[in-house]
C-alpha atoms as a PDB file:
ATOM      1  CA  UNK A   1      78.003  12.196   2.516  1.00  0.00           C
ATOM      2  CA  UNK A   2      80.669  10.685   0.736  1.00  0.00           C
ATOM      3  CA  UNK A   3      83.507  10.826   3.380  1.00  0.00           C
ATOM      4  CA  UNK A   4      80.992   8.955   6.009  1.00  0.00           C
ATOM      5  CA  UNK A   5      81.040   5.681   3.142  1.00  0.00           C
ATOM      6  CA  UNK A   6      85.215   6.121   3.381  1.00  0.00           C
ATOM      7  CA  UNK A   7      85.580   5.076   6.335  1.00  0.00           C
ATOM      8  CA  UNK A   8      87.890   1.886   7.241  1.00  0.00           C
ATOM      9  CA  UNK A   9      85.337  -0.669   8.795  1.00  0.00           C
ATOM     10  CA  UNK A  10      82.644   0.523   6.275  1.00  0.00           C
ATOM     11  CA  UNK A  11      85.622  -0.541   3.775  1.00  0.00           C
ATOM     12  CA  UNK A  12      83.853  -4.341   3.405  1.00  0.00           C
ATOM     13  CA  UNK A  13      80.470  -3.584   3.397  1.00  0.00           C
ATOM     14  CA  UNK A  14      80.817  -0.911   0.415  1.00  0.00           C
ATOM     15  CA  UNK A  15      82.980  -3.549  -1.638  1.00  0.00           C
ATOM     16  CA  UNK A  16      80.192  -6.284  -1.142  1.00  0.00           C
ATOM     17  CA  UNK A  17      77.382  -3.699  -1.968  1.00  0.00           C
ATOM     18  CA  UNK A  18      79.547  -2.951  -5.441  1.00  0.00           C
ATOM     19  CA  UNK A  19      80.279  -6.141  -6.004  1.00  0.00           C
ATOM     20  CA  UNK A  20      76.790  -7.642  -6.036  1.00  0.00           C
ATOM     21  CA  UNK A  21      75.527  -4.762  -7.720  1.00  0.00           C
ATOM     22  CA  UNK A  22      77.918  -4.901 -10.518  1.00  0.00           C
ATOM     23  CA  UNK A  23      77.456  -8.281 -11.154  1.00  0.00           C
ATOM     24  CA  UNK A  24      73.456  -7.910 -11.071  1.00  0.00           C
ATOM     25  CA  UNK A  25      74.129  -5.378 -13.754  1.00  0.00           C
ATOM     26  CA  UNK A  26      76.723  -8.270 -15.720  1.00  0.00           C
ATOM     27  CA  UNK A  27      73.932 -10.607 -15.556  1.00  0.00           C
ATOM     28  CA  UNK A  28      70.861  -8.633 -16.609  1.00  0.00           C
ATOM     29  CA  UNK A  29      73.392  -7.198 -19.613  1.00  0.00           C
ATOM     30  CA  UNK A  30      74.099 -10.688 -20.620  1.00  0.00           C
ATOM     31  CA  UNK A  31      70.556 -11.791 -20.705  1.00  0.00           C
ATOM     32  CA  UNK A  32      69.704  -8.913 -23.078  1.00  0.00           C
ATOM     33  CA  UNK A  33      72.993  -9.886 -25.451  1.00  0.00           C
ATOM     34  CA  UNK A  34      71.016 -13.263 -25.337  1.00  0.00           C
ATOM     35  CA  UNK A  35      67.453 -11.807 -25.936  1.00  0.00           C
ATOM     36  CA  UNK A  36      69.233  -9.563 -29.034  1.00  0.00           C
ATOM     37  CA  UNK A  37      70.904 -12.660 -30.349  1.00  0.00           C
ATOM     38  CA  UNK A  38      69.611 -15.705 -29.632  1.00  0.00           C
ATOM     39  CA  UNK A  39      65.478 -14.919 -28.529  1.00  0.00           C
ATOM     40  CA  UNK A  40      64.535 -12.690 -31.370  1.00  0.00           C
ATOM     41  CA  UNK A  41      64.082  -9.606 -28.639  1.00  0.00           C
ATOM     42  CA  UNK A  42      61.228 -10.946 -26.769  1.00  0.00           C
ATOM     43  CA  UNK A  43      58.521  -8.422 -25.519  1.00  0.00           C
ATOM     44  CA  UNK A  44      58.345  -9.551 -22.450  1.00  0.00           C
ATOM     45  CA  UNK A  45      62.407  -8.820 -22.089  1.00  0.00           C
ATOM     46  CA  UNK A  46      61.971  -5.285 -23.115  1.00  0.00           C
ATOM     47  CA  UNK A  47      63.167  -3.794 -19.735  1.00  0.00           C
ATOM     48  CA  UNK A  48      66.344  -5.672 -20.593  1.00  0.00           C
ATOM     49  CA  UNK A  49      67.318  -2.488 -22.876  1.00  0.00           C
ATOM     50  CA  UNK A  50      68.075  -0.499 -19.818  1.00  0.00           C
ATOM     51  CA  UNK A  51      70.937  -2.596 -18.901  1.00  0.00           C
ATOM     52  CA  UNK A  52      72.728  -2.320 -22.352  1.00  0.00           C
ATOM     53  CA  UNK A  53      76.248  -1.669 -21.394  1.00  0.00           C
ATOM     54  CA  UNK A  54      76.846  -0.324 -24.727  1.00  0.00           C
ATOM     55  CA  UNK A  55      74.437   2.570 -24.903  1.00  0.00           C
ATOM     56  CA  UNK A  56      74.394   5.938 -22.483  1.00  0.00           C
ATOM     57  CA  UNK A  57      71.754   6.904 -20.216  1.00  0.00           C
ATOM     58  CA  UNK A  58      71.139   3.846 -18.574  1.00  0.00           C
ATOM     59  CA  UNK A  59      71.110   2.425 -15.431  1.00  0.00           C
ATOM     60  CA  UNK A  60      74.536   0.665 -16.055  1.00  0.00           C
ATOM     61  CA  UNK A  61      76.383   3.762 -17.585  1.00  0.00           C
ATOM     62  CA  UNK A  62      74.833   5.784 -14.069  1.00  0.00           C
ATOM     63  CA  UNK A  63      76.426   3.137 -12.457  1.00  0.00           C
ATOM     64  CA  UNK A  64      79.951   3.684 -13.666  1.00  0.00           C
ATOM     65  CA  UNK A  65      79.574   7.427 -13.269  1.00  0.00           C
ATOM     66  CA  UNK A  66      78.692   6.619  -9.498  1.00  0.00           C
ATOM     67  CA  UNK A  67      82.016   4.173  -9.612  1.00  0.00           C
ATOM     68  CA  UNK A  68      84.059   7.486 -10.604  1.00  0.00           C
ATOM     69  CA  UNK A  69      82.271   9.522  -8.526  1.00  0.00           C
ATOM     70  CA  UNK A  70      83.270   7.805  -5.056  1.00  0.00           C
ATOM     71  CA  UNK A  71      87.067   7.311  -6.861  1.00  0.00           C
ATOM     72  CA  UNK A  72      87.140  10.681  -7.214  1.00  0.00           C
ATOM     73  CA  UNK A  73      86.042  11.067  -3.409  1.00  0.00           C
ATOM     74  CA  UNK A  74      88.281   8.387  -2.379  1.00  0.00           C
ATOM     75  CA  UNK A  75      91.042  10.132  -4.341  1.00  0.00           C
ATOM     76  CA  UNK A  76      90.484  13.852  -2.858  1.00  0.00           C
ATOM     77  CA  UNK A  77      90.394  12.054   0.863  1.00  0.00           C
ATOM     78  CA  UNK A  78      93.951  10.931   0.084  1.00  0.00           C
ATOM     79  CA  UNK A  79      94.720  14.107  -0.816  1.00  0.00           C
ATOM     80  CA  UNK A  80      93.421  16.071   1.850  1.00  0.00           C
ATOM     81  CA  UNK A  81      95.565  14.146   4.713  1.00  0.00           C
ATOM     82  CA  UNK A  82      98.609  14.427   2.392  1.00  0.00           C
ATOM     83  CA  UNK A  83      97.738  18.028   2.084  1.00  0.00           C
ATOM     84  CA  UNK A  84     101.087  19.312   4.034  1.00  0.00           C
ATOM     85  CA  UNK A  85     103.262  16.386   2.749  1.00  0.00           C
ATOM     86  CA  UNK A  86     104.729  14.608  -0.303  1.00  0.00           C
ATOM     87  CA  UNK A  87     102.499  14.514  -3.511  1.00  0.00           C
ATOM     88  CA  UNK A  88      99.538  16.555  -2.116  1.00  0.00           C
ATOM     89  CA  UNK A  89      98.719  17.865  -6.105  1.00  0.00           C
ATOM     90  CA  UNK A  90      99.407  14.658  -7.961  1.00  0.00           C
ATOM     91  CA  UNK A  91      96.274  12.909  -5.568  1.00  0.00           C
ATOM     92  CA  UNK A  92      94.231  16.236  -6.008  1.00  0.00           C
ATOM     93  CA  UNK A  93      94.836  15.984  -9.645  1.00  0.00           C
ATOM     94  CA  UNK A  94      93.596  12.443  -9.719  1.00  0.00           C
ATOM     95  CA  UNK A  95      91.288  13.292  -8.319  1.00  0.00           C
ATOM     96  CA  UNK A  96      89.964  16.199 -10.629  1.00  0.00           C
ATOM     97  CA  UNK A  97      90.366  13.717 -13.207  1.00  0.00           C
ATOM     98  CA  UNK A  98      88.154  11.093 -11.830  1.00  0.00           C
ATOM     99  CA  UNK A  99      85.550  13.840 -11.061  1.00  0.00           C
ATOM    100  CA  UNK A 100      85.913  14.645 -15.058  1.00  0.00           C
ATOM    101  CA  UNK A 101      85.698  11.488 -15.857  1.00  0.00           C
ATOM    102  CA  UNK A 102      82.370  11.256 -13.858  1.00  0.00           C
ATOM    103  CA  UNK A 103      80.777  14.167 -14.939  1.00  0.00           C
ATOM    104  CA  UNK A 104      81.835  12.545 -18.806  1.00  0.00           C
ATOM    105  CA  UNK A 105      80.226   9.373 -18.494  1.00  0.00           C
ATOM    106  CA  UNK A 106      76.948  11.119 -17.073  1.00  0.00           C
ATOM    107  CA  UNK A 107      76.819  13.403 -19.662  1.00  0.00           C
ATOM    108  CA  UNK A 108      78.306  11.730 -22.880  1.00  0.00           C
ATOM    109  CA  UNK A 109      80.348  14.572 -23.380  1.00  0.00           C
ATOM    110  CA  UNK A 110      82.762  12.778 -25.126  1.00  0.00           C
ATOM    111  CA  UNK A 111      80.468  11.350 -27.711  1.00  0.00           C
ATOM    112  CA  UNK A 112      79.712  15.252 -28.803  1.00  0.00           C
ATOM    113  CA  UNK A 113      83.162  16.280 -29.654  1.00  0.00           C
ATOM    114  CA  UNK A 114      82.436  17.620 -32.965  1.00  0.00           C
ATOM    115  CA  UNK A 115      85.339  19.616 -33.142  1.00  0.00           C
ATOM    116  CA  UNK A 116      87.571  16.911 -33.293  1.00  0.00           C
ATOM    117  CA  UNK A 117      86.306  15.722 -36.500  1.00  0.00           C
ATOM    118  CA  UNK A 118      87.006  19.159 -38.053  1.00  0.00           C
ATOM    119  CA  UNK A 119      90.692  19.011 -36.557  1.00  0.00           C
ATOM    120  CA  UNK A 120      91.604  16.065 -37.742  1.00  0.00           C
ATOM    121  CA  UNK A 121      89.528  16.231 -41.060  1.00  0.00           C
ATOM    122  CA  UNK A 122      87.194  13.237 -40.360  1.00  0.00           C
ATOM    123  CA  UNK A 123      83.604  12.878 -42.721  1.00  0.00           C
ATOM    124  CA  UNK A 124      80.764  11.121 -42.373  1.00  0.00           C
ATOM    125  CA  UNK A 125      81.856   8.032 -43.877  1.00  0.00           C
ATOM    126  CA  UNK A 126      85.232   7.462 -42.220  1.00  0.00           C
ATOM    127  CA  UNK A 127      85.206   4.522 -39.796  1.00  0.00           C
ATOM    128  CA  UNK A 128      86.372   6.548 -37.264  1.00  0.00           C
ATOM    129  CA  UNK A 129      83.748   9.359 -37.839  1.00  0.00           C
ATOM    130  CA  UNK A 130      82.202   8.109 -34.326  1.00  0.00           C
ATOM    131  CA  UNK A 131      85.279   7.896 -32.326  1.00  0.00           C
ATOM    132  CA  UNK A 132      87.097  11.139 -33.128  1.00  0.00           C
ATOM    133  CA  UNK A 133      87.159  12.143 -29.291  1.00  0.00           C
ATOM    134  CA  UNK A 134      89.772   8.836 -29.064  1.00  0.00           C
ATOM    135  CA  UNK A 135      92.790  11.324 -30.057  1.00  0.00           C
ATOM    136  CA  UNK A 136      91.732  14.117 -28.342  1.00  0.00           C
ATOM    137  CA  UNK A 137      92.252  12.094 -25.285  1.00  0.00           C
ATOM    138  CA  UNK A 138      95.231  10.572 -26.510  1.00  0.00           C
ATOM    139  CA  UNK A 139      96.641  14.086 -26.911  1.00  0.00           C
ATOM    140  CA  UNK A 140      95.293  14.891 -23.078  1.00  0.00           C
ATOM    141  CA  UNK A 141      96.993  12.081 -21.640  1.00  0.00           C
ATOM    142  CA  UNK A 142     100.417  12.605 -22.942  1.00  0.00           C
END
């Protein structure tokens, strides 16, 4: 399914699609930073909290999943016709990183990294109590 949307003459008609669908999402996100701020969260704007950019589970954060998701696909097609040649596993293992990333932002996994507060000795009240994971993937990374 996701090697027919590769293709090179669907190449402009996929980037359109993305484009106005991200920036549907920028808009309805900045009316709800306006209805939070500046409208005294209407009722009538309620909907707006699906398109919170900063919470999970939401249309936007699906969104972004789906963004990695055809990387990821875009990134293993590379790899496949390089898959005699130069570089083969550095595209495959873009790709497998892409598809993690993916699968992350789906399922918040990185938000329930407990056990990187015990490592590094973080409590409750530490400022960085909620964004322990950070140096876990720092340590990944390098």
């Amino acid at each position: 399914m996701f090697f027919s949307l590769l293709t090179r003459n669907s190449i402009p008609q996929v980037a359109r699609l993305l484009f106005v669908v991200s920036f549907c999402f920028f808009v309805l996100g900045v009316i709800h930073v306006l209805d939070l701020h500046l409208w005294d969260e209407l009722e009538s704007l309620e909907f707006l909290d699906e398109f919170n950019v900063n919470e999970e589970y939401n249309l936007p954060a699906f969104f972004s999943a789906f963004l990695l998701l055809y990387a990821s696909a875009l990134l293993a097609k590379i790899a496949i016709l390089n898959f005699k040649k130069r570089h083969f596993y550095q595209w495959l293992c873009l790709s497998m990183t892409f598809l993690y990333l993916a699968i992350d932002e789906t399922f918040s996994l990185h938000e329930d990294m407990k056990y990187a507060r015990r490592i590094l000795g973080i409590n409750k009240g530490n400022p960085l109590y909620d964004d322990a994971w950070i140096f876990i993937g720092i340590a990944f990374i390098v």
